[in-house]
PDB file of N, CA and C in Angstrom:
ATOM      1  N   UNK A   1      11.600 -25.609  48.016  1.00  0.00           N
ATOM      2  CA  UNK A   1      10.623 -24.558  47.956  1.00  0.00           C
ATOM      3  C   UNK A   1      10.751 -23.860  46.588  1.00  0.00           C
ATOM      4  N   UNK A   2       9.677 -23.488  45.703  1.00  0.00           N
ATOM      5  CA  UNK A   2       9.748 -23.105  44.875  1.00  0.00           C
ATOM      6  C   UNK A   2       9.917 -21.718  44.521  1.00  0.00           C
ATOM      7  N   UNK A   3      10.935 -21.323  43.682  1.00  0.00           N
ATOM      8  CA  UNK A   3      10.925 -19.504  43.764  1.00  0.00           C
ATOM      9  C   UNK A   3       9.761 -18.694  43.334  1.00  0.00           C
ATOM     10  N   UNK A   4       9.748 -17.639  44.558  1.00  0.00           N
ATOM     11  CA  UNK A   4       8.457 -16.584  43.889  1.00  0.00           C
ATOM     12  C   UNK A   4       8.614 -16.012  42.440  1.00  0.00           C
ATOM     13  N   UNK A   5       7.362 -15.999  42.193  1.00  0.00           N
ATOM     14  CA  UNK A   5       7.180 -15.827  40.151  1.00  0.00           C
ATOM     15  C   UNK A   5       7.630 -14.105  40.146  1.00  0.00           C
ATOM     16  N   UNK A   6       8.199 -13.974  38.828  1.00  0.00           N
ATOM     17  CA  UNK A   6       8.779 -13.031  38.752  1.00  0.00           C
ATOM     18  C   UNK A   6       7.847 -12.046  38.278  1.00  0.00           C
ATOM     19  N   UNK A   7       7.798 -10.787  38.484  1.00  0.00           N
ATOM     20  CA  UNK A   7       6.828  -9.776  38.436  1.00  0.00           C
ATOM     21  C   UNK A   7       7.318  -9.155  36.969  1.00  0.00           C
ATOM     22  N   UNK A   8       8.225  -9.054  36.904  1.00  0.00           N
ATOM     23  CA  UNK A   8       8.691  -8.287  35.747  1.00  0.00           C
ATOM     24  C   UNK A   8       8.894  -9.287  34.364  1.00  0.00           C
ATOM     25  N   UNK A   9       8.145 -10.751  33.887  1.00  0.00           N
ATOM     26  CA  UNK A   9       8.513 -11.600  33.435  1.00  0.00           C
ATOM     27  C   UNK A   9       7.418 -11.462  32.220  1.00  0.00           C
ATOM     28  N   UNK A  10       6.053 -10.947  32.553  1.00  0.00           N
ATOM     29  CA  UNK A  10       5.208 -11.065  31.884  1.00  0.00           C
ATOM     30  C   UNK A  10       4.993  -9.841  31.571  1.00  0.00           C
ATOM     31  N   UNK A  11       5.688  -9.028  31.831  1.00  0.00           N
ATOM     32  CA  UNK A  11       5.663  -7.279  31.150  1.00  0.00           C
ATOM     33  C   UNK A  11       5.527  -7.412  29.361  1.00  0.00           C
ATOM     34  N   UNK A  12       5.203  -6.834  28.739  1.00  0.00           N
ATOM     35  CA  UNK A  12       4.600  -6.543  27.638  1.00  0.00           C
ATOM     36  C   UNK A  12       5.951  -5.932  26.965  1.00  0.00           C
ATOM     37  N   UNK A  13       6.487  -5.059  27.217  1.00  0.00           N
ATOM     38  CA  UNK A  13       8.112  -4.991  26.783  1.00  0.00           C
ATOM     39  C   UNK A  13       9.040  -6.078  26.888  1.00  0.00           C
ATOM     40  N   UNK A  14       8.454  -7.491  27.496  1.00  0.00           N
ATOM     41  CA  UNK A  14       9.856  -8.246  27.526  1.00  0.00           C
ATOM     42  C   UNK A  14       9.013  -9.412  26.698  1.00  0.00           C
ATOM     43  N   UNK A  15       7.953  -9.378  25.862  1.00  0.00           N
ATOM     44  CA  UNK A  15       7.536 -10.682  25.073  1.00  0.00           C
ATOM     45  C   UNK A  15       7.951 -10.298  23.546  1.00  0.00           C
ATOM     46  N   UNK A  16       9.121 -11.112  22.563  1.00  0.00           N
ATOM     47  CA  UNK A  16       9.739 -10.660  21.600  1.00  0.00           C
ATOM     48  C   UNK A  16       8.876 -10.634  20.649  1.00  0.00           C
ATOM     49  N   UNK A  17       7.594 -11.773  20.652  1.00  0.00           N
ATOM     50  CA  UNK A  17       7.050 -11.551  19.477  1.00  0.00           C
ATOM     51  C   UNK A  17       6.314 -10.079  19.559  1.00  0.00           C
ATOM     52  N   UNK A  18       5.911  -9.475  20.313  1.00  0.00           N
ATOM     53  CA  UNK A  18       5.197  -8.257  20.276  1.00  0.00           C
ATOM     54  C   UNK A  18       6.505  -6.810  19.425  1.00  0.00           C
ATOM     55  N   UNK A  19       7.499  -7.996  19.979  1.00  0.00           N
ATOM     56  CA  UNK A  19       8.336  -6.568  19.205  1.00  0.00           C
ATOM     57  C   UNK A  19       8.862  -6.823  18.159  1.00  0.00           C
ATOM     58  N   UNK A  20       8.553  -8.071  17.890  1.00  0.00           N
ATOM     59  CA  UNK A  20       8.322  -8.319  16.256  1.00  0.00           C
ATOM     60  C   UNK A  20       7.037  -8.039  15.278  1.00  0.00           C
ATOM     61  N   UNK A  21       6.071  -7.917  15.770  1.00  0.00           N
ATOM     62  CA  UNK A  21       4.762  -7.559  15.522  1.00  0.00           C
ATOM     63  C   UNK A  21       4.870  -5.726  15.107  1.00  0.00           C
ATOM     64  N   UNK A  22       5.479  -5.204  16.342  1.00  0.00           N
ATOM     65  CA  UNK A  22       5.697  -3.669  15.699  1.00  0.00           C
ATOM     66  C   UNK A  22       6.498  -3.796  14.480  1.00  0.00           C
ATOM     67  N   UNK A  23       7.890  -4.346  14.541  1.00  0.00           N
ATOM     68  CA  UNK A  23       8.649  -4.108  13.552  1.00  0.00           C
ATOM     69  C   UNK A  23       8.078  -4.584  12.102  1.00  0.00           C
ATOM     70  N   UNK A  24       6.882  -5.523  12.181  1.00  0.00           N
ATOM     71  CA  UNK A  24       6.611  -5.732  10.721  1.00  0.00           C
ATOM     72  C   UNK A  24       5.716  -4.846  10.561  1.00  0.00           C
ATOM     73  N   UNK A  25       4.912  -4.081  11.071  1.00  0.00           N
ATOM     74  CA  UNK A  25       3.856  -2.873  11.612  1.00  0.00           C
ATOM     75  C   UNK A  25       4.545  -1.453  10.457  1.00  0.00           C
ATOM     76  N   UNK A  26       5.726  -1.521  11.653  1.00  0.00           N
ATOM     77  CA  UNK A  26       6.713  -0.303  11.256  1.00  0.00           C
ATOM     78  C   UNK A  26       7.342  -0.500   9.769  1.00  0.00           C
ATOM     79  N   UNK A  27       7.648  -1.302   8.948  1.00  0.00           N
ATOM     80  CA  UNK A  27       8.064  -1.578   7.954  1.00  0.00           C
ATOM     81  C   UNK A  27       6.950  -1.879   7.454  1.00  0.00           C
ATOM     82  N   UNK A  28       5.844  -1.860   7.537  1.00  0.00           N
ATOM     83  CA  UNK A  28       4.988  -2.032   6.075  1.00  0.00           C
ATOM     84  C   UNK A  28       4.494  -0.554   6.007  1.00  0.00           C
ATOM     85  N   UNK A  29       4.639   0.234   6.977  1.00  0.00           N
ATOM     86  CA  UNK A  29       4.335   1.498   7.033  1.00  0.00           C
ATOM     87  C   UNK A  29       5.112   2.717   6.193  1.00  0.00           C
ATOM     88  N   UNK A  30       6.230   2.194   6.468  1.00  0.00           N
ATOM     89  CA  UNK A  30       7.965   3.264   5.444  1.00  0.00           C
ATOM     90  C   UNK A  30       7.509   2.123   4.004  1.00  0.00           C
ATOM     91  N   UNK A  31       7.025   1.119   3.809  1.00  0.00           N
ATOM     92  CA  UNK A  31       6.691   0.241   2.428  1.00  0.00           C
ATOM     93  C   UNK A  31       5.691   1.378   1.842  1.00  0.00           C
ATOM     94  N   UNK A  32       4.697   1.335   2.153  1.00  0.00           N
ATOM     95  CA  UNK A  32       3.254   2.219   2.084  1.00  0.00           C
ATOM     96  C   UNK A  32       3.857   3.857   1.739  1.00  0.00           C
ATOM     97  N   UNK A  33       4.656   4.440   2.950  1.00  0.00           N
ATOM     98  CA  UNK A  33       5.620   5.748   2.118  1.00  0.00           C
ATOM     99  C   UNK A  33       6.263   6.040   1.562  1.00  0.00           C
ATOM    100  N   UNK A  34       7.298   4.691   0.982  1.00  0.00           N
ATOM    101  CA  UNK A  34       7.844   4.816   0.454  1.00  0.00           C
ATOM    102  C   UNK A  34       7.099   4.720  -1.277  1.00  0.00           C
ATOM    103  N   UNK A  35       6.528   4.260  -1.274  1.00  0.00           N
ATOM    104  CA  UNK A  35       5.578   3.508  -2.796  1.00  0.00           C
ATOM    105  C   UNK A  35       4.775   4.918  -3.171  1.00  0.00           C
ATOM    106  N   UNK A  36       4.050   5.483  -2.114  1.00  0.00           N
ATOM    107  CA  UNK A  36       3.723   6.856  -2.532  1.00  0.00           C
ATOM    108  C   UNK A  36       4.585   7.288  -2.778  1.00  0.00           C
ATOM    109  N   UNK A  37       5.675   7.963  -2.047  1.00  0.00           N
ATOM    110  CA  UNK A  37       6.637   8.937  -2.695  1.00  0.00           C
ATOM    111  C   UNK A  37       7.094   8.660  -3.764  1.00  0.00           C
ATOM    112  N   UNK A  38       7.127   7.248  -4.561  1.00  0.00           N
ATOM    113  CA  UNK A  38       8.184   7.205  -5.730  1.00  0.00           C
ATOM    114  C   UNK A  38       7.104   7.039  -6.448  1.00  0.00           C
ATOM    115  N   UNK A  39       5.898   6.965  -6.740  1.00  0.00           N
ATOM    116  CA  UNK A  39       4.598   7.090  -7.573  1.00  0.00           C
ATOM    117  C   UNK A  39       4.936   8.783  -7.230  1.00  0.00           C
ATOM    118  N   UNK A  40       4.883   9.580  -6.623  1.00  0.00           N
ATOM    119  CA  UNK A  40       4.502  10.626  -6.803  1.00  0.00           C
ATOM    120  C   UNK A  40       6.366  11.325  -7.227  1.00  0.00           C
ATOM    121  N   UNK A  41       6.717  11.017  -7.571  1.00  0.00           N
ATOM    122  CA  UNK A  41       7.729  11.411  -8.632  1.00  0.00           C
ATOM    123  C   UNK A  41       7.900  11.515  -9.733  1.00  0.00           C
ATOM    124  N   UNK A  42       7.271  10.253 -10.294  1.00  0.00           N
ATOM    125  CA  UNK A  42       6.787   9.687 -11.528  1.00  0.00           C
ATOM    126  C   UNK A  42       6.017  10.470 -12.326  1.00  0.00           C
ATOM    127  N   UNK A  43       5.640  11.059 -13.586  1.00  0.00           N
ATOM    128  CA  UNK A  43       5.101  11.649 -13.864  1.00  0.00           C
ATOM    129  C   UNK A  43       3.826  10.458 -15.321  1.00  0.00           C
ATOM    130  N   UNK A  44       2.895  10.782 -15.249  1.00  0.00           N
ATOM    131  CA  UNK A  44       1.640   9.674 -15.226  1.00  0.00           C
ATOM    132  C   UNK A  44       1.364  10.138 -17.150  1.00  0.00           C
ATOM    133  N   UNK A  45       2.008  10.089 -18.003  1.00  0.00           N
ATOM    134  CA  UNK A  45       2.276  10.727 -19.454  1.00  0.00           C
ATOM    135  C   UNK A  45       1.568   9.547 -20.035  1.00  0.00           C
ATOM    136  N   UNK A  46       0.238  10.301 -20.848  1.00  0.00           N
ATOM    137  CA  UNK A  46      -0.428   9.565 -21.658  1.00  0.00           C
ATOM    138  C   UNK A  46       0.016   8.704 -22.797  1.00  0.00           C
ATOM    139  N   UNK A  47      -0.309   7.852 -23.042  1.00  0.00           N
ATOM    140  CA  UNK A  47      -0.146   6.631 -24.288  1.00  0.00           C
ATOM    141  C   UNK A  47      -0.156   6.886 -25.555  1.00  0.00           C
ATOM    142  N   UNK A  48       0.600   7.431 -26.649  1.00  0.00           N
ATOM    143  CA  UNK A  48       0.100   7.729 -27.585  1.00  0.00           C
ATOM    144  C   UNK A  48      -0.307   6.485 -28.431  1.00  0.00           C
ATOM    145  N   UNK A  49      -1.855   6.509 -28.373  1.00  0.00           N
ATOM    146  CA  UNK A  49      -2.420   5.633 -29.388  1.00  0.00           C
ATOM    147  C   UNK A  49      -3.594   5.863 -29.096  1.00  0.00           C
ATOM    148  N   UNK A  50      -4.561   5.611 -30.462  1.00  0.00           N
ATOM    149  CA  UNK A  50      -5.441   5.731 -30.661  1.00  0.00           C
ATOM    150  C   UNK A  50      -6.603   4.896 -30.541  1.00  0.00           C
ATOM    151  N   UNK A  51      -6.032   2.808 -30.014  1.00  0.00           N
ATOM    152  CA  UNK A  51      -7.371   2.004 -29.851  1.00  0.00           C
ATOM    153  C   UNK A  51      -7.172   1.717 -28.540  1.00  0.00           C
ATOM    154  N   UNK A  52      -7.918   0.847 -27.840  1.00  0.00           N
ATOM    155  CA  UNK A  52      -8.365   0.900 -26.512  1.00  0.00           C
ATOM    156  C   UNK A  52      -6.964   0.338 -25.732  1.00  0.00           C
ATOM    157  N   UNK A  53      -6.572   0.640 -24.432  1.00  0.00           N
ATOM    158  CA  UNK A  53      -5.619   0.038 -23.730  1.00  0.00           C
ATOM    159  C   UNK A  53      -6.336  -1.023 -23.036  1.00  0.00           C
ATOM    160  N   UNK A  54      -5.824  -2.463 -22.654  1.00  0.00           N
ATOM    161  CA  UNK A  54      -6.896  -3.405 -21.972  1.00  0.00           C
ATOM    162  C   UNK A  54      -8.102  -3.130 -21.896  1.00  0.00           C
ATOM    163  N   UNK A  55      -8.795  -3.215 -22.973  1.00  0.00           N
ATOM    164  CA  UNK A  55     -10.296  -2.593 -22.875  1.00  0.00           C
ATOM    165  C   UNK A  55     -10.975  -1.365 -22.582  1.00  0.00           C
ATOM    166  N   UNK A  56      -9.741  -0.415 -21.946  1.00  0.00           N
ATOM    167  CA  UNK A  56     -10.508   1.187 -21.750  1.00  0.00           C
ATOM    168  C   UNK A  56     -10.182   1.942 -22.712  1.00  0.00           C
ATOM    169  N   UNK A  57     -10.762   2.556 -23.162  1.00  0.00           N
ATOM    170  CA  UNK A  57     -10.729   3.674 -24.363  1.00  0.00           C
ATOM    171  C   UNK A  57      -9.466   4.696 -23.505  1.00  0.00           C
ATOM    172  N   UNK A  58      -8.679   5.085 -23.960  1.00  0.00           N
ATOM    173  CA  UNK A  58      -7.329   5.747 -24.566  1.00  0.00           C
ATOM    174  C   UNK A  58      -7.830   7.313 -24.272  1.00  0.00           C
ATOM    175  N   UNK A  59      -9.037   7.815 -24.873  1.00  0.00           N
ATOM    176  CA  UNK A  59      -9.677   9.272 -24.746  1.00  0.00           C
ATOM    177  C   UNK A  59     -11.020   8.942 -24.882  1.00  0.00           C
ATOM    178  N   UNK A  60     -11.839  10.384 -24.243  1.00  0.00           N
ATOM    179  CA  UNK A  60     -13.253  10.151 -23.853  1.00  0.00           C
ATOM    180  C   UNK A  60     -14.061  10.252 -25.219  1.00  0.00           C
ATOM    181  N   UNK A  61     -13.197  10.700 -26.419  1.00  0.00           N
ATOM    182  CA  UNK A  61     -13.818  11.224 -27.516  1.00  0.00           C
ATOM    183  C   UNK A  61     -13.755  10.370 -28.598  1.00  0.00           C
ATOM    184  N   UNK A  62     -13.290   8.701 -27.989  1.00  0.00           N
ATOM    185  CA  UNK A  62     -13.391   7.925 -28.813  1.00  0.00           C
ATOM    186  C   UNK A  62     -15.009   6.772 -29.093  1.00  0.00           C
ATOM    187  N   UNK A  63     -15.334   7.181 -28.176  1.00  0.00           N
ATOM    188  CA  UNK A  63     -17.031   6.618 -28.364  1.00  0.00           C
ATOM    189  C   UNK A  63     -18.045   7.052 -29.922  1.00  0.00           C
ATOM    190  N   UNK A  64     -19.109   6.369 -30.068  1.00  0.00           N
ATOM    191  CA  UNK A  64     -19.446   7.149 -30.723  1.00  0.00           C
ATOM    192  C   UNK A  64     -20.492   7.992 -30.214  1.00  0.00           C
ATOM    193  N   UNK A  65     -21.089   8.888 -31.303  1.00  0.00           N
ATOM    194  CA  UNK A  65     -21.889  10.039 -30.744  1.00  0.00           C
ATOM    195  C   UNK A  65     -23.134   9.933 -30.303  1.00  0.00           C
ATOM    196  N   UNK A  66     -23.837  10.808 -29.689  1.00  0.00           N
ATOM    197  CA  UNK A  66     -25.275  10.136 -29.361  1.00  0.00           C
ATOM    198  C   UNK A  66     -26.063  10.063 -30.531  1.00  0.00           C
ATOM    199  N   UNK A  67     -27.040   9.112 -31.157  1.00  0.00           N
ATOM    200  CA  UNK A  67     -28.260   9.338 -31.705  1.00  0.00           C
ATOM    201  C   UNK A  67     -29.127  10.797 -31.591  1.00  0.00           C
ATOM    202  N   UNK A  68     -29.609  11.737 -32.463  1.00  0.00           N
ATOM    203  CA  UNK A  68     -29.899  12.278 -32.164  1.00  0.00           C
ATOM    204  C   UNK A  68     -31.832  11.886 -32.060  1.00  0.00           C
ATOM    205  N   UNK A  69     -32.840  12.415 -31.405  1.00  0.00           N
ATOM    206  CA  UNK A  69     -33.780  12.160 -31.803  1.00  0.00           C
ATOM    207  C   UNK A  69     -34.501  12.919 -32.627  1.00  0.00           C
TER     208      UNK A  69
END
């Protein structure tokens, strides 16, 4: 005779990948706070130079001026 199926087998607390699923959940989460907090330590100190960094102009006052009409 075969044993009755266990009730407590398919509970949601006892399947490991689910509690591996939080734990990569939970660690990309302290990743994400942690990356802010150490960007926001950092202090963001302009470039001294005067031609473009990868193609963006350095300051807004390096364009030239408008045409006047």
């Amino acid at each position: 005779m075969p044993a009755p199926p266990n009730k407590t087998a398919g509970r949601w607390y006892r399947q490991p990948i689910l509690w591996f699923g939080i734990a990569v959940f939970v660690a990309s989460i302290a990743g994400c706070v942690w990356i802010i907090v150490a960007s926001a330590r950092s202090a963001d100190i302009p470039l001294p130079t005067s031609h473009t960094v990868f193609g963006v102009p350095a300051s807004a006052h390096s364009s030239a001026p408008a045409a006047k009409p």
